[in-house]
N, C-alpha and C. Protein backbone atom coordinates (compact mmCIF):
# COMPACT_ATOMS: atom_id res chain seq x y z
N UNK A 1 -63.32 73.95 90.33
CA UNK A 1 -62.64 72.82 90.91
C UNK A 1 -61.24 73.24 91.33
N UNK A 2 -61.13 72.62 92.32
CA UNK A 2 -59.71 72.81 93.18
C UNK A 2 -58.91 71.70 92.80
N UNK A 3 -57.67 71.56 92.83
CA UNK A 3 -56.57 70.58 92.99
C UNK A 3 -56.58 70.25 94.59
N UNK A 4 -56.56 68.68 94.86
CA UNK A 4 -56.51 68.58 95.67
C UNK A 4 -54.70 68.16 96.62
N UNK A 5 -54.40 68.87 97.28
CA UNK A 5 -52.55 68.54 97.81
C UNK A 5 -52.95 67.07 98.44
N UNK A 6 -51.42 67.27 98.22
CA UNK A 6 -50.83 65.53 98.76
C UNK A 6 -51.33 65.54 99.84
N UNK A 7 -51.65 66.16 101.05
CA UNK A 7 -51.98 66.48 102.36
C UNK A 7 -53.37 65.65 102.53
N UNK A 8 -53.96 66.30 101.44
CA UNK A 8 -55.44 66.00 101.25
C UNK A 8 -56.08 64.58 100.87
N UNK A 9 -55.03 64.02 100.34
CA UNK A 9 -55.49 62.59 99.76
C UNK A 9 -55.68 61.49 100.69
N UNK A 10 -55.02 61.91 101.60
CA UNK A 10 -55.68 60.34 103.08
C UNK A 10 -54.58 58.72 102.39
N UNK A 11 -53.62 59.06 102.05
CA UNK A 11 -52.88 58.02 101.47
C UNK A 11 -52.61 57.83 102.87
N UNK A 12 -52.70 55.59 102.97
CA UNK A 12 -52.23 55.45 103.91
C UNK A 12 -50.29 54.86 104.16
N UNK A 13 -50.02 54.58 104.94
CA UNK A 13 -48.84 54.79 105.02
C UNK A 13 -48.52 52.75 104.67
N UNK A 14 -47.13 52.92 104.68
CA UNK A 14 -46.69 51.39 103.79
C UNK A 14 -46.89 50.62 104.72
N UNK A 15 -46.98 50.73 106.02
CA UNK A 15 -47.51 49.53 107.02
C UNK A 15 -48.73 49.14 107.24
N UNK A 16 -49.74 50.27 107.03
CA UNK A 16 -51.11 49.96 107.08
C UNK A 16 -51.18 49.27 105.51
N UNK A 17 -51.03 49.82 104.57
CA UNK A 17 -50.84 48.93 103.06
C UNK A 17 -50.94 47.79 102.95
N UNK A 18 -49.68 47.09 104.03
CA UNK A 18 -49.44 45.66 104.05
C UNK A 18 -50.27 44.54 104.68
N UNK A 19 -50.86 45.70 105.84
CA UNK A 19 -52.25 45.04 106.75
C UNK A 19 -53.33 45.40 106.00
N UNK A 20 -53.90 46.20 105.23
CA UNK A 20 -54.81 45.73 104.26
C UNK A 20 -55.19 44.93 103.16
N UNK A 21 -56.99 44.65 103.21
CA UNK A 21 -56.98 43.65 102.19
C UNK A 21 -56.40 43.93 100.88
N UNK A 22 -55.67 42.78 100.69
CA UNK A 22 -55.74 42.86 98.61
C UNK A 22 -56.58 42.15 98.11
N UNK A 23 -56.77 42.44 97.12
CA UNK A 23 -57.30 41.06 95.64
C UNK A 23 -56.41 40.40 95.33
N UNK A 24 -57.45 39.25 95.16
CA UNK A 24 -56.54 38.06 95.32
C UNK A 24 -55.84 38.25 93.73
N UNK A 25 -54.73 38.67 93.27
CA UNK A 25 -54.10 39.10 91.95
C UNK A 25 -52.64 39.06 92.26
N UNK A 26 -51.75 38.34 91.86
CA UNK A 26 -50.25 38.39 91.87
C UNK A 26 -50.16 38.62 89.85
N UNK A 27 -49.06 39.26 90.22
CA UNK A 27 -48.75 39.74 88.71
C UNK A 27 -47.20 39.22 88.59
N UNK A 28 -46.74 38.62 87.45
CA UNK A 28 -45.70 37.94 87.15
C UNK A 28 -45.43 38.61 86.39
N UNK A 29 -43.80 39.09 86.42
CA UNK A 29 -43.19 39.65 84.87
C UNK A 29 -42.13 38.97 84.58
N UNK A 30 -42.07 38.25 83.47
CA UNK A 30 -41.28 37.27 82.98
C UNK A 30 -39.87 38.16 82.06
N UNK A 31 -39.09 38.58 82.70
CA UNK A 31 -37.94 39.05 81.74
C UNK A 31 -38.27 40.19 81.47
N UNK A 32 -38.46 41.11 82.58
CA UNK A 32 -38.89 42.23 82.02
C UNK A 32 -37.50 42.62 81.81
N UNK A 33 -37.02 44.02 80.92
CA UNK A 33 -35.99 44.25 81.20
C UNK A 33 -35.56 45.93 81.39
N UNK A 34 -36.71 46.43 81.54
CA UNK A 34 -36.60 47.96 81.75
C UNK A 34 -36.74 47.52 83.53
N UNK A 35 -36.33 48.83 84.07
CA UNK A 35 -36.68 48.79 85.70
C UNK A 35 -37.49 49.61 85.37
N UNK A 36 -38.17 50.73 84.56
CA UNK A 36 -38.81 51.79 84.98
C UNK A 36 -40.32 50.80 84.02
N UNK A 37 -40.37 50.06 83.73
CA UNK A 37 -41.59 49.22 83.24
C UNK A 37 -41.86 48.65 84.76
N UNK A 38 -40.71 48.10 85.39
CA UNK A 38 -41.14 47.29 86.66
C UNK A 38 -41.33 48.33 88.11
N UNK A 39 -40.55 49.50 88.06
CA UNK A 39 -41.06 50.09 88.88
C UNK A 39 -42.57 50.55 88.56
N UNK A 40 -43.24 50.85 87.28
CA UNK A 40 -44.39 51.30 87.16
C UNK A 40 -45.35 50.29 87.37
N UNK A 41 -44.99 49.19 87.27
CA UNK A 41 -45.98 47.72 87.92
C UNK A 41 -46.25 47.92 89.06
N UNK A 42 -45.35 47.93 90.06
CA UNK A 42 -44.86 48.26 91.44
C UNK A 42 -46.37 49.19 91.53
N UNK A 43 -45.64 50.34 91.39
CA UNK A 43 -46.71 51.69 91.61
C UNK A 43 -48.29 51.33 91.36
N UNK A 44 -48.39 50.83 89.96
CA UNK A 44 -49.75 50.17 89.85
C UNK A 44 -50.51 49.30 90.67
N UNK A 45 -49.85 48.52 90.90
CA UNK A 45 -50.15 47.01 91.62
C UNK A 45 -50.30 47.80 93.66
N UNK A 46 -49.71 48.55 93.92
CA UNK A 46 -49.77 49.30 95.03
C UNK A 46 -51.19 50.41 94.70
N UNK A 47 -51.41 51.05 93.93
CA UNK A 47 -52.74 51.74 93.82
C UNK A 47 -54.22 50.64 93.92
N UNK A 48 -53.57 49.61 93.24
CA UNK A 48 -54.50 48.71 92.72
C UNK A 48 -54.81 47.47 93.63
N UNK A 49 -54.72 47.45 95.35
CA UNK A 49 -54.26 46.34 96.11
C UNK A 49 -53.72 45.19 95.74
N UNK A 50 -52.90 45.25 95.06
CA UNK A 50 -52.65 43.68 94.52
C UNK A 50 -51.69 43.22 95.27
N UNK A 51 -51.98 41.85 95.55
CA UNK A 51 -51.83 41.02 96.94
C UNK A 51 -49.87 40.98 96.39
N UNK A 52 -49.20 40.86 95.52
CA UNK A 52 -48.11 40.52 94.79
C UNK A 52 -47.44 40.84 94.02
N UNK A 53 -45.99 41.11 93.55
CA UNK A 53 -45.32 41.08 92.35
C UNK A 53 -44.01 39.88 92.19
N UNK A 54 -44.41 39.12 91.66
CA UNK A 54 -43.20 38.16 90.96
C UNK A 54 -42.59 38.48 89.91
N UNK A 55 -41.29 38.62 89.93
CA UNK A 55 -40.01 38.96 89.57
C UNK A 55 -38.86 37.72 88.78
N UNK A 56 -39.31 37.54 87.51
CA UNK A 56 -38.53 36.24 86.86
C UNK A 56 -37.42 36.91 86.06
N UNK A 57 -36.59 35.75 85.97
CA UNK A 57 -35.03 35.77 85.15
C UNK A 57 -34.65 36.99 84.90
N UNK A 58 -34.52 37.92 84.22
CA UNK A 58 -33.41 38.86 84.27
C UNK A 58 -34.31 39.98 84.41
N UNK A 59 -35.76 40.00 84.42
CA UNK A 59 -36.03 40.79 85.86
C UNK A 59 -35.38 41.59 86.87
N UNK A 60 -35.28 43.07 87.06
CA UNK A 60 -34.24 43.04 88.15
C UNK A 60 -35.09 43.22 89.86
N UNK A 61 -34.57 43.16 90.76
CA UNK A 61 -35.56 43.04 91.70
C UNK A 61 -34.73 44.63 92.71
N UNK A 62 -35.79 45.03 93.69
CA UNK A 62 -35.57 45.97 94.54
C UNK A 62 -34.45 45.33 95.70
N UNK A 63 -33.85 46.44 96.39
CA UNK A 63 -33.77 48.17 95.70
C UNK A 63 -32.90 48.54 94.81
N UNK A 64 -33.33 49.18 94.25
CA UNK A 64 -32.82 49.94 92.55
C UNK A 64 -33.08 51.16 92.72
N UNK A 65 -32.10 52.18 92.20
CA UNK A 65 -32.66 53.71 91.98
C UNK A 65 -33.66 53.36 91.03
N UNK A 66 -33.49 53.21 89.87
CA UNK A 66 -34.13 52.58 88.84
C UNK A 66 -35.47 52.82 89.01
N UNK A 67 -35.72 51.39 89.92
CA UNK A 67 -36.94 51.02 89.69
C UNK A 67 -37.70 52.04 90.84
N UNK A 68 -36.95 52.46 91.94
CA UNK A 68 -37.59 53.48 92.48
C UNK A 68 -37.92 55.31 91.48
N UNK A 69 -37.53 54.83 90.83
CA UNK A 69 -37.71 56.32 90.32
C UNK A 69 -38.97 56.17 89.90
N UNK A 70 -39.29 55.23 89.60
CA UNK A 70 -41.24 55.17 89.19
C UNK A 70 -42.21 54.62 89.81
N UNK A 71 -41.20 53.37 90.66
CA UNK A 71 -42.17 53.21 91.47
C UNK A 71 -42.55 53.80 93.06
N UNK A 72 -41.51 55.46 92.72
CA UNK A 72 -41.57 56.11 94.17
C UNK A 72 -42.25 55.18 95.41
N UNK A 73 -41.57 54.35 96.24
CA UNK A 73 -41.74 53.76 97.53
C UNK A 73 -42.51 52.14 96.98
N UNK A 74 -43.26 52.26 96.04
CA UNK A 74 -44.22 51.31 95.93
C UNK A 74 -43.39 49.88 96.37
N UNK A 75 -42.50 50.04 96.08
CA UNK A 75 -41.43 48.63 95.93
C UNK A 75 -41.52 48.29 97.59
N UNK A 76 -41.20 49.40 98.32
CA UNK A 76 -41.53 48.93 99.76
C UNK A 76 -42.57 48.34 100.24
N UNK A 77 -44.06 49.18 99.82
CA UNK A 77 -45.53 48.37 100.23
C UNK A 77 -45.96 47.22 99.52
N UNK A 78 -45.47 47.02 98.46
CA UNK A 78 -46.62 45.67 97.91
C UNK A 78 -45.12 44.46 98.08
N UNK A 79 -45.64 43.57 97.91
CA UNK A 79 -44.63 42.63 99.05
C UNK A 79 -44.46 41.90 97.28
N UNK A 80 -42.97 41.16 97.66
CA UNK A 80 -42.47 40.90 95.98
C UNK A 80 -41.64 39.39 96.11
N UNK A 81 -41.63 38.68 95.29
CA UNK A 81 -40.32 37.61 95.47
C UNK A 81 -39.93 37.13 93.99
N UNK A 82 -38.76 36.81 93.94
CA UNK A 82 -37.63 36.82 93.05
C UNK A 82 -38.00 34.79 92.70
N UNK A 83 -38.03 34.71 91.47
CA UNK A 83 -37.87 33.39 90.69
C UNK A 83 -36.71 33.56 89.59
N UNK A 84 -35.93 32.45 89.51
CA UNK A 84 -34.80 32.27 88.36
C UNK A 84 -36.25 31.94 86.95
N UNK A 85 -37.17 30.73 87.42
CA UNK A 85 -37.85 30.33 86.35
C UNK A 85 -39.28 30.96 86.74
N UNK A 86 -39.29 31.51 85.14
CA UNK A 86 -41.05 31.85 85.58
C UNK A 86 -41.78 30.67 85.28
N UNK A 87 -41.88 29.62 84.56
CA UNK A 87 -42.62 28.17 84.85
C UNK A 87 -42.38 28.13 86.36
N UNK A 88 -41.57 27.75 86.70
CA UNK A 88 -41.14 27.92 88.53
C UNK A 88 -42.49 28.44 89.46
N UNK A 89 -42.77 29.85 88.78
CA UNK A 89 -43.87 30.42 89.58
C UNK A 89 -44.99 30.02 89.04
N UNK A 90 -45.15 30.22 88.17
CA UNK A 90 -46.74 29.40 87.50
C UNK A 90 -46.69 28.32 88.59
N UNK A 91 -46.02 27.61 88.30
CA UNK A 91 -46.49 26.01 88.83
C UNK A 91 -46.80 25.95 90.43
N UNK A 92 -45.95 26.58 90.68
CA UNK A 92 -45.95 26.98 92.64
C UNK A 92 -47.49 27.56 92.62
N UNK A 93 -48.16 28.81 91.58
CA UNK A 93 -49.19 29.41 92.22
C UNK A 93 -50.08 28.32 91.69
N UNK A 94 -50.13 27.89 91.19
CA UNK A 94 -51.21 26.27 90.35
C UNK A 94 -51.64 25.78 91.78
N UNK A 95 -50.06 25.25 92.19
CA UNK A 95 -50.46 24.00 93.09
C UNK A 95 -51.40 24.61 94.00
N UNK A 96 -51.14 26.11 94.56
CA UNK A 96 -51.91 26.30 95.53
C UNK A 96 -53.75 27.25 94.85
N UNK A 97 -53.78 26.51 93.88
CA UNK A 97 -55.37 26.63 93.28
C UNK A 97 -55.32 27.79 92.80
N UNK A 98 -54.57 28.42 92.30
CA UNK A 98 -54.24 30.10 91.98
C UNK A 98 -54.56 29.45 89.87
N UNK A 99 -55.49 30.55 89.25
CA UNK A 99 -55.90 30.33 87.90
C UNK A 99 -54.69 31.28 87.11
N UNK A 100 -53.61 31.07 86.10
CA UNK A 100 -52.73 31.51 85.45
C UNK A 100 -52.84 31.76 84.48
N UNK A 101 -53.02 33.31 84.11
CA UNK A 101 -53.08 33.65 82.35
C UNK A 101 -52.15 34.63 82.07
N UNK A 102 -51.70 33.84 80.90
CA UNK A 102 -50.77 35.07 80.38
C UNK A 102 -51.38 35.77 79.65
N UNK A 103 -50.72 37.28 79.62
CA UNK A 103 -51.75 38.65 78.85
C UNK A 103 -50.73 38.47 77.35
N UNK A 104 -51.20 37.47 76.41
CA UNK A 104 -50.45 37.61 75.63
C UNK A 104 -51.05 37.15 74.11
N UNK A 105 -51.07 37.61 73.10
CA UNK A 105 -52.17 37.27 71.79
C UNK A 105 -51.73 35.61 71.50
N UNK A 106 -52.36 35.27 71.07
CA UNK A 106 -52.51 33.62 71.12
C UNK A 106 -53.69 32.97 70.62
N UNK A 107 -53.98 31.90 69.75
CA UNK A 107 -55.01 31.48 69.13
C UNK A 107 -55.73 30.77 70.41
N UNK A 108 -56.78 31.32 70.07
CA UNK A 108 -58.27 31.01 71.75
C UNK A 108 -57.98 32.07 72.77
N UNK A 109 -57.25 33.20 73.22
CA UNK A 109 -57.14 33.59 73.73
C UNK A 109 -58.24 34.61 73.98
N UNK A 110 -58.27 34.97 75.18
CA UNK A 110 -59.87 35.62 75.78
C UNK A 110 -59.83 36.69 75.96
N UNK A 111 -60.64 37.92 75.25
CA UNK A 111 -60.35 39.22 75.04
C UNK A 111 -60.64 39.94 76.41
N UNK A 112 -60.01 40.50 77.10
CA UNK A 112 -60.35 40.83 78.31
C UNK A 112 -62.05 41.69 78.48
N UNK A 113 -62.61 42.37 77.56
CA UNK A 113 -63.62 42.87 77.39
C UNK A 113 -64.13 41.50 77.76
N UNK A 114 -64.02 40.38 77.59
CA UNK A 114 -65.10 39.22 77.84
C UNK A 114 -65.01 38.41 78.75
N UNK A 115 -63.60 39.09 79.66
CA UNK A 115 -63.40 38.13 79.99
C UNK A 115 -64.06 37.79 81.91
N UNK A 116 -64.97 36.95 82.43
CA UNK A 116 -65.40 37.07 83.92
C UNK A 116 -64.66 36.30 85.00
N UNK A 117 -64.45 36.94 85.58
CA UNK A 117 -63.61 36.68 86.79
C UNK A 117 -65.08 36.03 88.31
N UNK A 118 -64.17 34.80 88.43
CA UNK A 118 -65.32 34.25 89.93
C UNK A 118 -64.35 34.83 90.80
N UNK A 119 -65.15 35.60 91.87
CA UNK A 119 -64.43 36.88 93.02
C UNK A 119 -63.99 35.88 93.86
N UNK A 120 -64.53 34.89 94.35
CA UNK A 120 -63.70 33.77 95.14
C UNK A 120 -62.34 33.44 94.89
N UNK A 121 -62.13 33.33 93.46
CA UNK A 121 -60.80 32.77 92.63
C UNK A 121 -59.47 33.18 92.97
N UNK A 122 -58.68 32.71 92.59
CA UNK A 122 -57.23 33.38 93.10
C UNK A 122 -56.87 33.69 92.18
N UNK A 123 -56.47 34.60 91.19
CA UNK A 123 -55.46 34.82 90.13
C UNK A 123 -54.22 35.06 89.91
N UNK A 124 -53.43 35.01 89.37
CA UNK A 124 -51.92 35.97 88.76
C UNK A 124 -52.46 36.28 87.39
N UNK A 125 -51.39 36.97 86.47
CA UNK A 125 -50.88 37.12 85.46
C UNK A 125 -49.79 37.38 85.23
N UNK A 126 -49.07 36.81 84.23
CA UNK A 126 -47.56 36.84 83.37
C UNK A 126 -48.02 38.06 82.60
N UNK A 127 -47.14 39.05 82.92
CA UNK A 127 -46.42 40.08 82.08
C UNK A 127 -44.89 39.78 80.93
N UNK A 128 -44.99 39.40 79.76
CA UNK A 128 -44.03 39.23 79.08
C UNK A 128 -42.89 40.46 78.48
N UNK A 129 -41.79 39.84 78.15
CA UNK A 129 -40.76 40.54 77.80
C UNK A 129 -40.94 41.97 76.61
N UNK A 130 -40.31 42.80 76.64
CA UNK A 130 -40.90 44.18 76.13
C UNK A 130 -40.74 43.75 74.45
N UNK A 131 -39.60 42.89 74.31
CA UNK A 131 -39.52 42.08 72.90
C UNK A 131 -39.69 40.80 72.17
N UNK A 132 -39.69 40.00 72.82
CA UNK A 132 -40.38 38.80 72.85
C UNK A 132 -41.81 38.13 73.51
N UNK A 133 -42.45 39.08 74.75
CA UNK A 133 -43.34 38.82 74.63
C UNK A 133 -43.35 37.74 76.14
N UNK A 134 -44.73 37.00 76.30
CA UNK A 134 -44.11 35.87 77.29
C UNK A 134 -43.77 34.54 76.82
N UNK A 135 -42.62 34.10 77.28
CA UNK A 135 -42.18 33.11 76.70
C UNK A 135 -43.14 32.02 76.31
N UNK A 136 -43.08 31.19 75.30
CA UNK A 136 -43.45 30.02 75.22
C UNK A 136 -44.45 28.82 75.76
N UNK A 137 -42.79 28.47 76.54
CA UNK A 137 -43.01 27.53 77.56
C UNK A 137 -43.87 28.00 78.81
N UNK A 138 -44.00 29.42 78.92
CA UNK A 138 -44.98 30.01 79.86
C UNK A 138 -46.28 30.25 79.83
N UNK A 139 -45.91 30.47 78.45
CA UNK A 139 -47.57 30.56 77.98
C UNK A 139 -48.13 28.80 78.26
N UNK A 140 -47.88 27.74 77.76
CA UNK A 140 -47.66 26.32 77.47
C UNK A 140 -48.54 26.16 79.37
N UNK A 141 -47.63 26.52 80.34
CA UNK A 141 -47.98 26.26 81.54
C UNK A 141 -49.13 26.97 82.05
N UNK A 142 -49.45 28.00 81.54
CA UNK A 142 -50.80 28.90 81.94
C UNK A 142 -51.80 28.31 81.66
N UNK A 143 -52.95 28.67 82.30
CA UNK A 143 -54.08 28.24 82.32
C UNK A 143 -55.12 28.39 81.34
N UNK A 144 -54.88 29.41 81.10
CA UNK A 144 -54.81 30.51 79.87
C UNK A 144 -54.29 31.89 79.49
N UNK A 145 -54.70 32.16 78.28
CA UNK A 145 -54.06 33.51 77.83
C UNK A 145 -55.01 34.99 77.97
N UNK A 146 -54.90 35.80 78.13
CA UNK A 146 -55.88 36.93 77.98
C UNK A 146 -55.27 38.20 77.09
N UNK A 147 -56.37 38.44 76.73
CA UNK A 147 -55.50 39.55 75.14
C UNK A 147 -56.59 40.74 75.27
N UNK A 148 -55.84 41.93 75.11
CA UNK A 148 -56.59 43.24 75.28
C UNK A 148 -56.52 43.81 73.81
N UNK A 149 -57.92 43.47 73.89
CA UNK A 149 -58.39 44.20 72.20
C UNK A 149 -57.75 45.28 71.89
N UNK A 150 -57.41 45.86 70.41
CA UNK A 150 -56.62 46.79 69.94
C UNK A 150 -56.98 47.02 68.65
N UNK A 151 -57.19 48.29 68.02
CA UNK A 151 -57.98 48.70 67.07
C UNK A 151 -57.21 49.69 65.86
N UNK A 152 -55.90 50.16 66.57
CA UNK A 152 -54.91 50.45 65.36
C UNK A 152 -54.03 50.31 64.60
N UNK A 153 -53.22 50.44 64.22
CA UNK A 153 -52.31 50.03 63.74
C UNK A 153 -50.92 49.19 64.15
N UNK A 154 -51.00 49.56 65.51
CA UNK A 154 -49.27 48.99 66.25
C UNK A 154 -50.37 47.60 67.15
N UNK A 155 -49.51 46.81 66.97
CA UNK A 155 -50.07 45.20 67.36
C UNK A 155 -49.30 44.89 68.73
N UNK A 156 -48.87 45.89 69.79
CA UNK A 156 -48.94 45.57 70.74
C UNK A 156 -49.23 46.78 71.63
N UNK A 157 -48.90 47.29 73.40
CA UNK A 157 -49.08 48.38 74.26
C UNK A 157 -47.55 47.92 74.85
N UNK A 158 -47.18 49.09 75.40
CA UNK A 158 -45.45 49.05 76.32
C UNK A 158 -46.35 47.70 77.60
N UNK A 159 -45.41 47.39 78.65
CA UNK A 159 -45.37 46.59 79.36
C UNK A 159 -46.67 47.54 80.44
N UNK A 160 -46.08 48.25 81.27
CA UNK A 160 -46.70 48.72 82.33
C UNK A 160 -47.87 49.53 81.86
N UNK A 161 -48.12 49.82 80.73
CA UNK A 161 -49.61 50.51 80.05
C UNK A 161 -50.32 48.70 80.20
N UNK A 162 -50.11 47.83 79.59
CA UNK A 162 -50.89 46.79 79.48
C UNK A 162 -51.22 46.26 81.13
N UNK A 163 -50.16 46.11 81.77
CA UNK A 163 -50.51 45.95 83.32
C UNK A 163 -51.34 46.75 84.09
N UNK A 164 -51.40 48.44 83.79
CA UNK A 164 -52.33 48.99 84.14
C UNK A 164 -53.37 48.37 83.53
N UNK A 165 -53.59 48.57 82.57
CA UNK A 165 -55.25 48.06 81.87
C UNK A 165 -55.71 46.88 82.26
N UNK A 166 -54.81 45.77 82.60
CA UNK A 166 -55.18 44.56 82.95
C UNK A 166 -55.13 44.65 84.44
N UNK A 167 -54.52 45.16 85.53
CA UNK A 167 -54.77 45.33 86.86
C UNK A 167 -55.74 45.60 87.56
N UNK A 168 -56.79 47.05 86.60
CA UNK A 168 -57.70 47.83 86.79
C UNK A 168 -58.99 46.80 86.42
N UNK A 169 -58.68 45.95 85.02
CA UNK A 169 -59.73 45.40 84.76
C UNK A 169 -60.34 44.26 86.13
N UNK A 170 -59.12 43.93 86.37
CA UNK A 170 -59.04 42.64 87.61
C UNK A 170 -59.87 43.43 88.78
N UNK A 171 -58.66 44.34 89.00
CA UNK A 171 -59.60 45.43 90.41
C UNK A 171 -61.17 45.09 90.49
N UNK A 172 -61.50 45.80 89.42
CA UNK A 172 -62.65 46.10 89.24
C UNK A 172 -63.78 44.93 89.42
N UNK A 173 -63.23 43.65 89.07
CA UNK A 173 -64.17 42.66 89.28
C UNK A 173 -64.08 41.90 90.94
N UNK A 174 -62.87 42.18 90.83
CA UNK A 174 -62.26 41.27 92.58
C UNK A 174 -62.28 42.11 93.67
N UNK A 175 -62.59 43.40 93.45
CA UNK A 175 -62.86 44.44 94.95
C UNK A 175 -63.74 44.12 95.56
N UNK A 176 -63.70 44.15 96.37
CA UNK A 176 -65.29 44.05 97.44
C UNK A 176 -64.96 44.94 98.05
């Protein structure tokens, strides 16, 4: 086996990106407060067509060296907008029939191993704070919660490891 060069990969460029389809998936991060957690969303959510990134309260938003350092360019192709309140965005993607779960442990909450997605559907998800988690009152407004099973000892994953796992899981059901 060969390594294949950057040359070789057929990556398309950030304008064709924007004219291609996404899944229907906006990802919310509520207070994140690393940039290099939110640039790695960025990057993800750009591998992963995802139609969105929402950007709440002290969140910082592009351009950032920061957040470009991980999310090399991504911040340019996947298209993003800035909320003071993340209830704010929940409720905005509600009205327009969009289903809201926060990825966050919670009594009834739905283990993503179980969890089925209708490909018609519109989704987001709330990404919560690296120390608190997602707020409350956010969770309160979601539709529901979704929780990624875990089998050792540490009772949570960093921010942008859980967004990968939960992006990919989404991908995977909402690609066509």
């Amino acid at each position: 086996m060969k390594k294949l060069k950057i040359t070789e990969l057929n990556r398309i460029s950030a304008e064709k990106f924007k004219e291609s389809p996404k899944i229907p998936l906006i990802v919310i991060l509520d207070n994140i407060r690393s940039l290099n957690n939110i640039g790695s969303v960025f990057r993800t959510s750009d591998a992963f067509l995802v139609e969105s990134v929402y950007l709440c309260g002290i969140s910082a938003t592009p351009p950032h060296a920061e957040i470009h350092k991980t999310a090399l360019g991504a911040e340019y192709s996947v298209d993003w907008k800035y909320f003071d309140d993340t209830v704010q965005a929940v409720k905005s993607l509600q009205t327009g029939g969009c289903h809201v779960f926060a990825i966050e442990q919670v009594r009834n909450s739905v283990m993503l191993d179980e969890l089925k997605l209708d490909p018609s559907g519109k989704y987001a998800i709330v990404m919560g704070n690296e120390v608190k988690g997602v707020q409350q009152s956010v969770v309160d407004a979601c539709n529901g919660c979704i929780e990624i099973p875990q089998f050792g000892t540490k009772h949570s994953l960093n921010v942008s490891v859980t967004a990968g796992i939960v992006i990919w899981d989404f991908f995977k059901q909402l690609h066509t």
